[in-house]
PDB file of N, CA and C in Angstrom:
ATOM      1  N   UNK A   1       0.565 -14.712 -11.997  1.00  0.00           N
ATOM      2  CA  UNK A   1       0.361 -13.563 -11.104  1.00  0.00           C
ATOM      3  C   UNK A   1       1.034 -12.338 -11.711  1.00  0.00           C
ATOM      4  N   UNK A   2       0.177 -11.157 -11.322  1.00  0.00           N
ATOM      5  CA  UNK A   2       0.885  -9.783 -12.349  1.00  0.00           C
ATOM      6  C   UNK A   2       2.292  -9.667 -10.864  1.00  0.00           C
ATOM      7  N   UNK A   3       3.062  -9.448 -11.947  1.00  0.00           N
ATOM      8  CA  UNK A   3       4.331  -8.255 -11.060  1.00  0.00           C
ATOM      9  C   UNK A   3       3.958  -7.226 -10.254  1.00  0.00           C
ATOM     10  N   UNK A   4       4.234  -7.056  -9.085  1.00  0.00           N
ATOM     11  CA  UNK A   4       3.901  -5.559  -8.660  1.00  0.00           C
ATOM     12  C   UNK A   4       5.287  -4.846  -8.480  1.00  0.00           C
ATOM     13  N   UNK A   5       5.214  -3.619  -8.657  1.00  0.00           N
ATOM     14  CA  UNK A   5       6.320  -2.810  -8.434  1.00  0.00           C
ATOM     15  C   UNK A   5       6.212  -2.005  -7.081  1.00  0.00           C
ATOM     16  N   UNK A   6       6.798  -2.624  -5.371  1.00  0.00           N
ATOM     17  CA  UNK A   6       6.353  -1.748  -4.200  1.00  0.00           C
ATOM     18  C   UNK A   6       7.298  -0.682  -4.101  1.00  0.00           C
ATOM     19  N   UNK A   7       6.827  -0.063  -3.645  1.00  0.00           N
ATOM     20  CA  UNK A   7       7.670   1.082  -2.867  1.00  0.00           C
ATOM     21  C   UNK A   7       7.285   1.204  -1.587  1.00  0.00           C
ATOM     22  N   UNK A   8       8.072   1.549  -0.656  1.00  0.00           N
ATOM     23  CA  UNK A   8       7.724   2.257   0.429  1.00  0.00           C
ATOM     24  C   UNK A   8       6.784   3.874   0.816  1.00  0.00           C
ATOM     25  N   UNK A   9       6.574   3.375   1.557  1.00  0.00           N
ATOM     26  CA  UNK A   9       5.396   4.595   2.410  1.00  0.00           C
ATOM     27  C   UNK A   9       6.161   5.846   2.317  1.00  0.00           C
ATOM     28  N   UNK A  10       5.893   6.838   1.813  1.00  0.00           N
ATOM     29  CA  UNK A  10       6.003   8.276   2.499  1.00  0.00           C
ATOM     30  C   UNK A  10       6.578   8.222   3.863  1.00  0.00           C
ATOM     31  N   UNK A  11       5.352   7.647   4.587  1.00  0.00           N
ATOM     32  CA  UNK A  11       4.785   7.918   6.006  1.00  0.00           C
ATOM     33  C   UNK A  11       5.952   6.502   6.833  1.00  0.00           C
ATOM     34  N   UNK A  12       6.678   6.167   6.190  1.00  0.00           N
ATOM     35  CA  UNK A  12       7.397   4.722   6.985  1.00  0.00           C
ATOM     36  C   UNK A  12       8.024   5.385   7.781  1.00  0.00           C
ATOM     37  N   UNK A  13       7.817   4.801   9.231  1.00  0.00           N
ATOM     38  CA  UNK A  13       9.024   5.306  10.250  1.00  0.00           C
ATOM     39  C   UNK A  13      10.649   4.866  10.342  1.00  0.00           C
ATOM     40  N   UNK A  14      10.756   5.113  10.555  1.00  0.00           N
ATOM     41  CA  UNK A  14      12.785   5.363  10.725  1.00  0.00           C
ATOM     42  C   UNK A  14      13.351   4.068  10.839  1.00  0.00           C
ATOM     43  N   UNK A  15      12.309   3.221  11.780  1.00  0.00           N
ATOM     44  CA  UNK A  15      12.422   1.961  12.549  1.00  0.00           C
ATOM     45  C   UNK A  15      11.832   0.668  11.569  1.00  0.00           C
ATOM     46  N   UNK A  16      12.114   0.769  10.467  1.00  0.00           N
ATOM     47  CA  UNK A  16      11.568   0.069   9.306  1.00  0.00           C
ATOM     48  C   UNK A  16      10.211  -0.433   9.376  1.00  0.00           C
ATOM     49  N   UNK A  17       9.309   0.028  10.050  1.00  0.00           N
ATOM     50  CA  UNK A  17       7.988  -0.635  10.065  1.00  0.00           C
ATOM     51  C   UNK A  17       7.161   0.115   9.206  1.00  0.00           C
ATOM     52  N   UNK A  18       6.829  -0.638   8.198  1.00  0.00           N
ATOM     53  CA  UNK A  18       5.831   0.360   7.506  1.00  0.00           C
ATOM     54  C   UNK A  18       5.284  -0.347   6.245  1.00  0.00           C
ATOM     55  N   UNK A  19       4.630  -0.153   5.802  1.00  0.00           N
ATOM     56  CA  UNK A  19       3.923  -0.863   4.428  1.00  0.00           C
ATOM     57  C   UNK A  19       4.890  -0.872   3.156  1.00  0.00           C
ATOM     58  N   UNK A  20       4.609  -0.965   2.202  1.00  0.00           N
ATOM     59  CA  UNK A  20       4.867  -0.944   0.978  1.00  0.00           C
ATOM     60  C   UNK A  20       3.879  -1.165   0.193  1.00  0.00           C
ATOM     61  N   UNK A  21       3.736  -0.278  -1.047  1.00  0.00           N
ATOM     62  CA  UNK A  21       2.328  -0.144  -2.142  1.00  0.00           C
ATOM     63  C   UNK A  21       2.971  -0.190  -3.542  1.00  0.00           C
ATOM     64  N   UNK A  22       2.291  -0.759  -4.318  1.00  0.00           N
ATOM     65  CA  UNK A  22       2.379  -1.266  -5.730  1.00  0.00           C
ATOM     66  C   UNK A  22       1.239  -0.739  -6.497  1.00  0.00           C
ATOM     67  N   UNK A  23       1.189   0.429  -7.421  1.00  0.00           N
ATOM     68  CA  UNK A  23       0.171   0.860  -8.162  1.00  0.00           C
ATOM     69  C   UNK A  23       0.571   0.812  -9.627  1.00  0.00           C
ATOM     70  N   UNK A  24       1.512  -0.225 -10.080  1.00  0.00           N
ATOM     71  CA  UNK A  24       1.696   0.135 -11.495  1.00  0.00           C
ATOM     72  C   UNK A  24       0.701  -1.461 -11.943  1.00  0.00           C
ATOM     73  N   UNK A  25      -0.393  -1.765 -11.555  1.00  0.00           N
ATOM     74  CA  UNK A  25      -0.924  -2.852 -12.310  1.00  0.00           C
ATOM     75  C   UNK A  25      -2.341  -2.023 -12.318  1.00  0.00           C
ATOM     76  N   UNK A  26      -2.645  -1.319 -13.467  1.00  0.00           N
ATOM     77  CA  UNK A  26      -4.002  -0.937 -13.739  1.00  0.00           C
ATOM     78  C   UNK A  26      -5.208  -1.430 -12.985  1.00  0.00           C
ATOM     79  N   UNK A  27      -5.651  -0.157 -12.432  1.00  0.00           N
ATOM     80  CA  UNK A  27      -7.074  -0.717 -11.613  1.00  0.00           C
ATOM     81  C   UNK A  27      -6.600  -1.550 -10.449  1.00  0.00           C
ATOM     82  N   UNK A  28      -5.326  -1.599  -9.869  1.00  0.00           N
ATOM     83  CA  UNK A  28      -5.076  -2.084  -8.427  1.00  0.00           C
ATOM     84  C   UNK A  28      -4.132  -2.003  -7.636  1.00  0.00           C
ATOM     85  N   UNK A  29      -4.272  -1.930  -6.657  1.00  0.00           N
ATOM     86  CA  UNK A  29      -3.232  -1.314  -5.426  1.00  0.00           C
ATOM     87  C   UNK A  29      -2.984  -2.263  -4.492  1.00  0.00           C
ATOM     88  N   UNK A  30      -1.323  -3.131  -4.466  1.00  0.00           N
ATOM     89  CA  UNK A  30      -0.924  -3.821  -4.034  1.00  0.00           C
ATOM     90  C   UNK A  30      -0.580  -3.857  -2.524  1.00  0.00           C
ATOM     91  N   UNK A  31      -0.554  -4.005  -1.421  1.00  0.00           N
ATOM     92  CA  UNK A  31      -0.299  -3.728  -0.481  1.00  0.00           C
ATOM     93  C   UNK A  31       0.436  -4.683   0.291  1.00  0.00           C
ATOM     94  N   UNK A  32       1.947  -4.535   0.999  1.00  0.00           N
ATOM     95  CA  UNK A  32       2.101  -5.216   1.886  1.00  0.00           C
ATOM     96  C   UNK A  32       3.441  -5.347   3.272  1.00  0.00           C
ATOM     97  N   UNK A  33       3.610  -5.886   3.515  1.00  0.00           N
ATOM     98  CA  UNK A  33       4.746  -5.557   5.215  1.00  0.00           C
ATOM     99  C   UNK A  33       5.897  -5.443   4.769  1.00  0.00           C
ATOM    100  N   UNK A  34       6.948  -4.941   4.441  1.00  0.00           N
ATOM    101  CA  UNK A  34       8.082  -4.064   3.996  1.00  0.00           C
ATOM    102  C   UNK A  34       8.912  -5.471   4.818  1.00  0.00           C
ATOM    103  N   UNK A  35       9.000  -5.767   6.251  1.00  0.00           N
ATOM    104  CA  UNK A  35       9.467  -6.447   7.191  1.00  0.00           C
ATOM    105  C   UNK A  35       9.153  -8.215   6.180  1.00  0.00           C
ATOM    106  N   UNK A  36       8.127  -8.394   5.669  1.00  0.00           N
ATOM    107  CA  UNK A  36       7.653  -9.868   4.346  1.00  0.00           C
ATOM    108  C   UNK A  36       7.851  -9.446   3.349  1.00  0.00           C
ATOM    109  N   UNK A  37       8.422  -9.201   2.379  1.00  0.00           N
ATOM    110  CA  UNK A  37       8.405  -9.214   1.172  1.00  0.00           C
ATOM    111  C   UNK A  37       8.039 -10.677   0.639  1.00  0.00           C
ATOM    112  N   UNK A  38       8.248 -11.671   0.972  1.00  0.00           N
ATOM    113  CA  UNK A  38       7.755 -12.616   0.668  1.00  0.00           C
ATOM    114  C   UNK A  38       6.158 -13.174   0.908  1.00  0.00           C
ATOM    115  N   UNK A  39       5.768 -12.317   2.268  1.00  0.00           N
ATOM    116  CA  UNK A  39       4.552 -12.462   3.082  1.00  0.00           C
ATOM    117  C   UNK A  39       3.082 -12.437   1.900  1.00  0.00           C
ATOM    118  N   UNK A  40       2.215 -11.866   3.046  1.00  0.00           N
ATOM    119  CA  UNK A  40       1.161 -12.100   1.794  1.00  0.00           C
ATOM    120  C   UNK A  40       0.463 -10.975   1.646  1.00  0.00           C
ATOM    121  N   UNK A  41       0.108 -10.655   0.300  1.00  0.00           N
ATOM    122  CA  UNK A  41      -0.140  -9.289  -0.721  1.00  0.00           C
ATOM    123  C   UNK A  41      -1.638  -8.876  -0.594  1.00  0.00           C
ATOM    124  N   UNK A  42      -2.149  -7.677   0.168  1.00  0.00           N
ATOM    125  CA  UNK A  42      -3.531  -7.506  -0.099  1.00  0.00           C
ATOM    126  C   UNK A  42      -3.739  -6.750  -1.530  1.00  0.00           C
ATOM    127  N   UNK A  43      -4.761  -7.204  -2.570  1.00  0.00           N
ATOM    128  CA  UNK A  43      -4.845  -6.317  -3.156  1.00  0.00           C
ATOM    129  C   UNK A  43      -6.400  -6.016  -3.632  1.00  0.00           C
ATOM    130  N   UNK A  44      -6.782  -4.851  -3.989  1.00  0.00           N
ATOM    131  CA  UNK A  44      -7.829  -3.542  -4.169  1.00  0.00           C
ATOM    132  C   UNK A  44      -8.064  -3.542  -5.070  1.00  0.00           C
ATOM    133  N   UNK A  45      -9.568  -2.650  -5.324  1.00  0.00           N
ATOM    134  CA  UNK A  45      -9.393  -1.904  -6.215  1.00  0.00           C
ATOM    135  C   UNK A  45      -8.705  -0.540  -6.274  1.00  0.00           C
ATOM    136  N   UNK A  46      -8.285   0.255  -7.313  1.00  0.00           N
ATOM    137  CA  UNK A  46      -7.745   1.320  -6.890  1.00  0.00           C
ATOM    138  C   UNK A  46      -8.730   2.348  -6.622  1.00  0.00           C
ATOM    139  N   UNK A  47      -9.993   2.108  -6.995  1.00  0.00           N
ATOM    140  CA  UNK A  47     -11.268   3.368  -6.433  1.00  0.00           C
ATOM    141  C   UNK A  47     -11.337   2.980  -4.745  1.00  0.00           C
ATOM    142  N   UNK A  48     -11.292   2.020  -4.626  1.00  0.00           N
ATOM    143  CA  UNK A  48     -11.650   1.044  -2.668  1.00  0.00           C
ATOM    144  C   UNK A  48     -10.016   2.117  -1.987  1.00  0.00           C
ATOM    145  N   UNK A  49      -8.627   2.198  -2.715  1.00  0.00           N
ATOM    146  CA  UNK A  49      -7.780   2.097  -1.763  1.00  0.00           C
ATOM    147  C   UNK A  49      -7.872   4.050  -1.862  1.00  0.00           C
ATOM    148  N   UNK A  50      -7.832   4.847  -2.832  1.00  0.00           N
ATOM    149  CA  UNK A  50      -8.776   6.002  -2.733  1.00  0.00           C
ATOM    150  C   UNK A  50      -9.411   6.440  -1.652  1.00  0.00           C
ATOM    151  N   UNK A  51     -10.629   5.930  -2.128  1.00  0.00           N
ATOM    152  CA  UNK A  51     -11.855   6.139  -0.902  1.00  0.00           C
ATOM    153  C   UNK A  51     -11.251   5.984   0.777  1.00  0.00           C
ATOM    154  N   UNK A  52     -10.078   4.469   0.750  1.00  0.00           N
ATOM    155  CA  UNK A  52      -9.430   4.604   1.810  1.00  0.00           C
ATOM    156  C   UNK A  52      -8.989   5.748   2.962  1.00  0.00           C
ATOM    157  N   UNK A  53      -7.955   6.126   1.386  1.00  0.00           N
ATOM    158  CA  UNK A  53      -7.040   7.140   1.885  1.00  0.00           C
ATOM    159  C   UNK A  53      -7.778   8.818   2.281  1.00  0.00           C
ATOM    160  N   UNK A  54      -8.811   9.152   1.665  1.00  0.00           N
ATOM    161  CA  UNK A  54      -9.866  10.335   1.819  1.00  0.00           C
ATOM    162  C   UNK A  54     -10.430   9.926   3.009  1.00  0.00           C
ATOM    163  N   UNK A  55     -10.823   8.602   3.632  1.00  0.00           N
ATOM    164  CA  UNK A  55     -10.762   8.600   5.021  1.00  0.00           C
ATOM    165  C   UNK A  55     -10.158   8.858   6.037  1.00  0.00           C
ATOM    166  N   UNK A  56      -9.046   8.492   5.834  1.00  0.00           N
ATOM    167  CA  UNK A  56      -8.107   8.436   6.859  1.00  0.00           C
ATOM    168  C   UNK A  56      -7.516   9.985   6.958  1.00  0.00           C
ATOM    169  N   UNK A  57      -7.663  10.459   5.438  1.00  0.00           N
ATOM    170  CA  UNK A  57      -6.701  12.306   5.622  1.00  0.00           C
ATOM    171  C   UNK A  57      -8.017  13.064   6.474  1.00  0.00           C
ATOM    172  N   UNK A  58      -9.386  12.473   6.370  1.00  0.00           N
ATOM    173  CA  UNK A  58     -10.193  12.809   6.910  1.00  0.00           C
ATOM    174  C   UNK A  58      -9.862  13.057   8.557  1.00  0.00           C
ATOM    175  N   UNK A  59      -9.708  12.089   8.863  1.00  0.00           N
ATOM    176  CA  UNK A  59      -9.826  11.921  10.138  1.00  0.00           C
ATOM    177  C   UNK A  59      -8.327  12.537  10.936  1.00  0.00           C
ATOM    178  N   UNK A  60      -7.338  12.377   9.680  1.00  0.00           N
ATOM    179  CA  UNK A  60      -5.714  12.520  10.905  1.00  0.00           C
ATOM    180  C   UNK A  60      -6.513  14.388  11.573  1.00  0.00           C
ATOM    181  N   UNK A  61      -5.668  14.057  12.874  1.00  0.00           N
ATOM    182  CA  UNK A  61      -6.046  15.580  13.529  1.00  0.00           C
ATOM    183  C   UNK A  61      -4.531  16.501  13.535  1.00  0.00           C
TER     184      UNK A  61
END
């Protein structure tokens, strides 16, 4: 399995709930619960988690 390197969210609230993302494995974006580090890892392509995120800035009001 590749290594991922996570970091935390920008966007993590105060109250430790929040994701963690891993983009140093070419062509994919690791994703997962900050609260599991052990838990289990979604991962993308990095064009899919993109397209994601242009949704969602889409939509915040």
């Amino acid at each position: 399995m590749k290594e991922f390197h996570f970091v935390k969210s920008s966007h993590s609230a105060s109250s430790g709930e929040c994701v963690e993302v891993a983009t140093n494995v070419i062509g994919t974006v690791a994703v997962r619960d900050s609260k599991r580090p052990d838990g289990p890892v979604i991962r993308v392509a990095a064009g899919a988690w993109t397209a994601a995120l242009v949704g969602v800035k889409a939509t915040d009001g």
